[in-house]
Protein backbone atom coordinates (compact mmCIF):
# COMPACT_ATOMS: atom_id res chain seq x y z
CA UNK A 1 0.00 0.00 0.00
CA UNK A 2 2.73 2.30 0.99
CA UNK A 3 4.47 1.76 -2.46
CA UNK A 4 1.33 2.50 -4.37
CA UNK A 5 0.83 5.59 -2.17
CA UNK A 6 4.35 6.97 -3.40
CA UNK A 7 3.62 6.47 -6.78
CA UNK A 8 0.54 8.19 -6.56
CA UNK A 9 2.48 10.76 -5.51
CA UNK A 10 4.55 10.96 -8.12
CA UNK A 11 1.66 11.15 -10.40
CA UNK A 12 0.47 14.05 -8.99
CA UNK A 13 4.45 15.63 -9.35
CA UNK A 14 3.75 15.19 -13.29
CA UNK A 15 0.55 17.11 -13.43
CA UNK A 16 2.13 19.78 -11.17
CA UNK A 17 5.25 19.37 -13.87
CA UNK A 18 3.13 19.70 -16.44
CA UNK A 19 1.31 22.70 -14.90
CA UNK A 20 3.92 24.30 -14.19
CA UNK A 21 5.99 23.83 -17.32
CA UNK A 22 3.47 23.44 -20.26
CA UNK A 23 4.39 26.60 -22.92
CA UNK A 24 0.77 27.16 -23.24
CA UNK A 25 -0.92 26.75 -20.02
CA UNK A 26 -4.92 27.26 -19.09
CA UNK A 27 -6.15 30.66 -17.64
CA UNK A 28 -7.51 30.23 -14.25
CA UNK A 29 -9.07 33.38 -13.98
CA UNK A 30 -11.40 32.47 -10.53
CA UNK A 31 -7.96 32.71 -8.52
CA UNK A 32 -4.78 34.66 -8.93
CA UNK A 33 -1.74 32.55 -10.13
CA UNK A 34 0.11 32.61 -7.02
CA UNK A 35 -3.18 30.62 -5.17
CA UNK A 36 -2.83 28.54 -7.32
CA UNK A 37 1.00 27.95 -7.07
CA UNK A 38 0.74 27.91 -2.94
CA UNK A 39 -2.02 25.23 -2.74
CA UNK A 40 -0.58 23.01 -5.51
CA UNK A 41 2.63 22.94 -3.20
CA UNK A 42 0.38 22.31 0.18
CA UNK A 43 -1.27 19.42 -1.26
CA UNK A 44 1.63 17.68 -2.96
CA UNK A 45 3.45 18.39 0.53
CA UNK A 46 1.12 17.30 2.67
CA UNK A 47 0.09 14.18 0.37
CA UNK A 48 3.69 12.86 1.23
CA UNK A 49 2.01 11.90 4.92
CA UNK A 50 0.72 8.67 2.99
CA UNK A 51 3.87 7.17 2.64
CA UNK A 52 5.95 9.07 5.38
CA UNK A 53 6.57 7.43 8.71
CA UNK A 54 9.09 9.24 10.72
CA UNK A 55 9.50 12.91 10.90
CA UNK A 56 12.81 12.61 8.84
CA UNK A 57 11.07 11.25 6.02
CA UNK A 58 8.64 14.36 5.84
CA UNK A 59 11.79 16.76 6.38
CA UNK A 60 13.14 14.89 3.10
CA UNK A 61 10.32 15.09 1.53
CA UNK A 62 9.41 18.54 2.15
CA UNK A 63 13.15 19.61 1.25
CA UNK A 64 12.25 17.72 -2.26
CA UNK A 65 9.55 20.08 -2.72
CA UNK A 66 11.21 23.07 -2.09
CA UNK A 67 14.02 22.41 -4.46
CA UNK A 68 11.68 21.24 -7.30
CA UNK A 69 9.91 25.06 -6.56
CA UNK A 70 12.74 26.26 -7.17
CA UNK A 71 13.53 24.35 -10.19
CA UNK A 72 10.26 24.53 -11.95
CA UNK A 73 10.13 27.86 -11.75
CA UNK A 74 13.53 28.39 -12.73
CA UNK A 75 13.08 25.96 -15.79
CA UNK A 76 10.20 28.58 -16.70
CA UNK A 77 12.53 31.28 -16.94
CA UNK A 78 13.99 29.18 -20.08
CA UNK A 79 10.36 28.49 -21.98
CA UNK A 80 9.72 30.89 -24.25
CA UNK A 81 5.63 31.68 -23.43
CA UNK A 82 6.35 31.39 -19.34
CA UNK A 83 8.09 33.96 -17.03
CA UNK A 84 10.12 33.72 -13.93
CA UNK A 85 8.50 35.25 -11.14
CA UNK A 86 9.83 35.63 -7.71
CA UNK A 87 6.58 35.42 -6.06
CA UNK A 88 6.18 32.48 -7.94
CA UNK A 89 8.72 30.96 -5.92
CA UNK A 90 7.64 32.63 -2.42
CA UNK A 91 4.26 30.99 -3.34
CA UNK A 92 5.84 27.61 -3.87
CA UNK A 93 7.88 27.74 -0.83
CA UNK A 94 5.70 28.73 1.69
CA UNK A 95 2.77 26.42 0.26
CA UNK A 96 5.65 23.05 0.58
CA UNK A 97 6.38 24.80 3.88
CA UNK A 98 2.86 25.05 5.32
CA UNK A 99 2.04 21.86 3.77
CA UNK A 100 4.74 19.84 5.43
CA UNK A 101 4.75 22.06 8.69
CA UNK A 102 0.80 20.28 7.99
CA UNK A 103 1.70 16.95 7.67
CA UNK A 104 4.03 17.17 10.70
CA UNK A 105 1.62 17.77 13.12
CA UNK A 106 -0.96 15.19 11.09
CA UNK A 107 1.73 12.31 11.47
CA UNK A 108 2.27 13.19 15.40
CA UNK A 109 -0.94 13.35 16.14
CA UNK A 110 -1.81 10.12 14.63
CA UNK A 111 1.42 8.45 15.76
CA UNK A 112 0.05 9.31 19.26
CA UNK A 113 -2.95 7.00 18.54
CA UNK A 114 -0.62 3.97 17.43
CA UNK A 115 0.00 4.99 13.84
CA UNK A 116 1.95 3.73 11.72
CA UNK A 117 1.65 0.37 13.52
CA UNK A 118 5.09 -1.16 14.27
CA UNK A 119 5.82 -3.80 12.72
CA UNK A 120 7.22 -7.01 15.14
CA UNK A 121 10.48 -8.48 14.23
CA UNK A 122 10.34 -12.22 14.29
CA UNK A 123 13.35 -13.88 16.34
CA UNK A 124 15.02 -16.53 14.23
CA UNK A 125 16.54 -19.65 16.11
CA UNK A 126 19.83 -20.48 15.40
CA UNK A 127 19.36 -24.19 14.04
């Protein structure tokens, strides 16, 4: 379950990829741009809590959406029809921030109830 979890994931990396990176990309005129950008980054940041188990595992993962932020908006700086936009990447940052920060608490308070359960290590006898 946990695999499938991760490569859900990493599904929803491509359409933010793809989002983020497509030369042409759909007007969202109901929200501004940089909505959009922070609550794409809180969701794919807090999704991570369905395959994380330890704290150091969200800290990784919330590290890897920082620096693809960074580089997604960096790359768009290079496409010809997208711009580089330094609230762009404030947006990105502090939505894998919040969303992480998110998933933090989510995981301690549901380690606190006995989650993830542990798994028991079976004792092998020497023959």
């Amino acid at each position: 379950m946990r695999f499938w979890t991760f490569v859900g994931w990493c599904l929803a990396w491509l359409v933010v990829a793809w989002a983020m990176l497509d030369p042409a990309p759909p007007a969202i005129e109901v929200v501004s741009d940089k909505t959009v950008h922070f609550l794409s980054f809180v969701a794919v940041s807090f999704a991570a809590l369905a395959f994380c188990r330890s704290g150091r595992q969200l800290v990784m993962s919330g590290i890897f959406c920082a620096v693809a932020g960074l580089g997604f908006e960096t790359a768009q700086y290079f496409i010809p029809a997208r711009a580089f936009e330094w609230a762009d990447i404030a947006a990105n940052l502090g939505g894998a921030t919040i969303g992480s920060l998110l998933a933090a608490l989510a995981l301690g308070a549901l380690q606190r109830f006995g989650w993830p359960p542990r798994r028991r290590r079976v004792e092998r006898r020497a023959a």
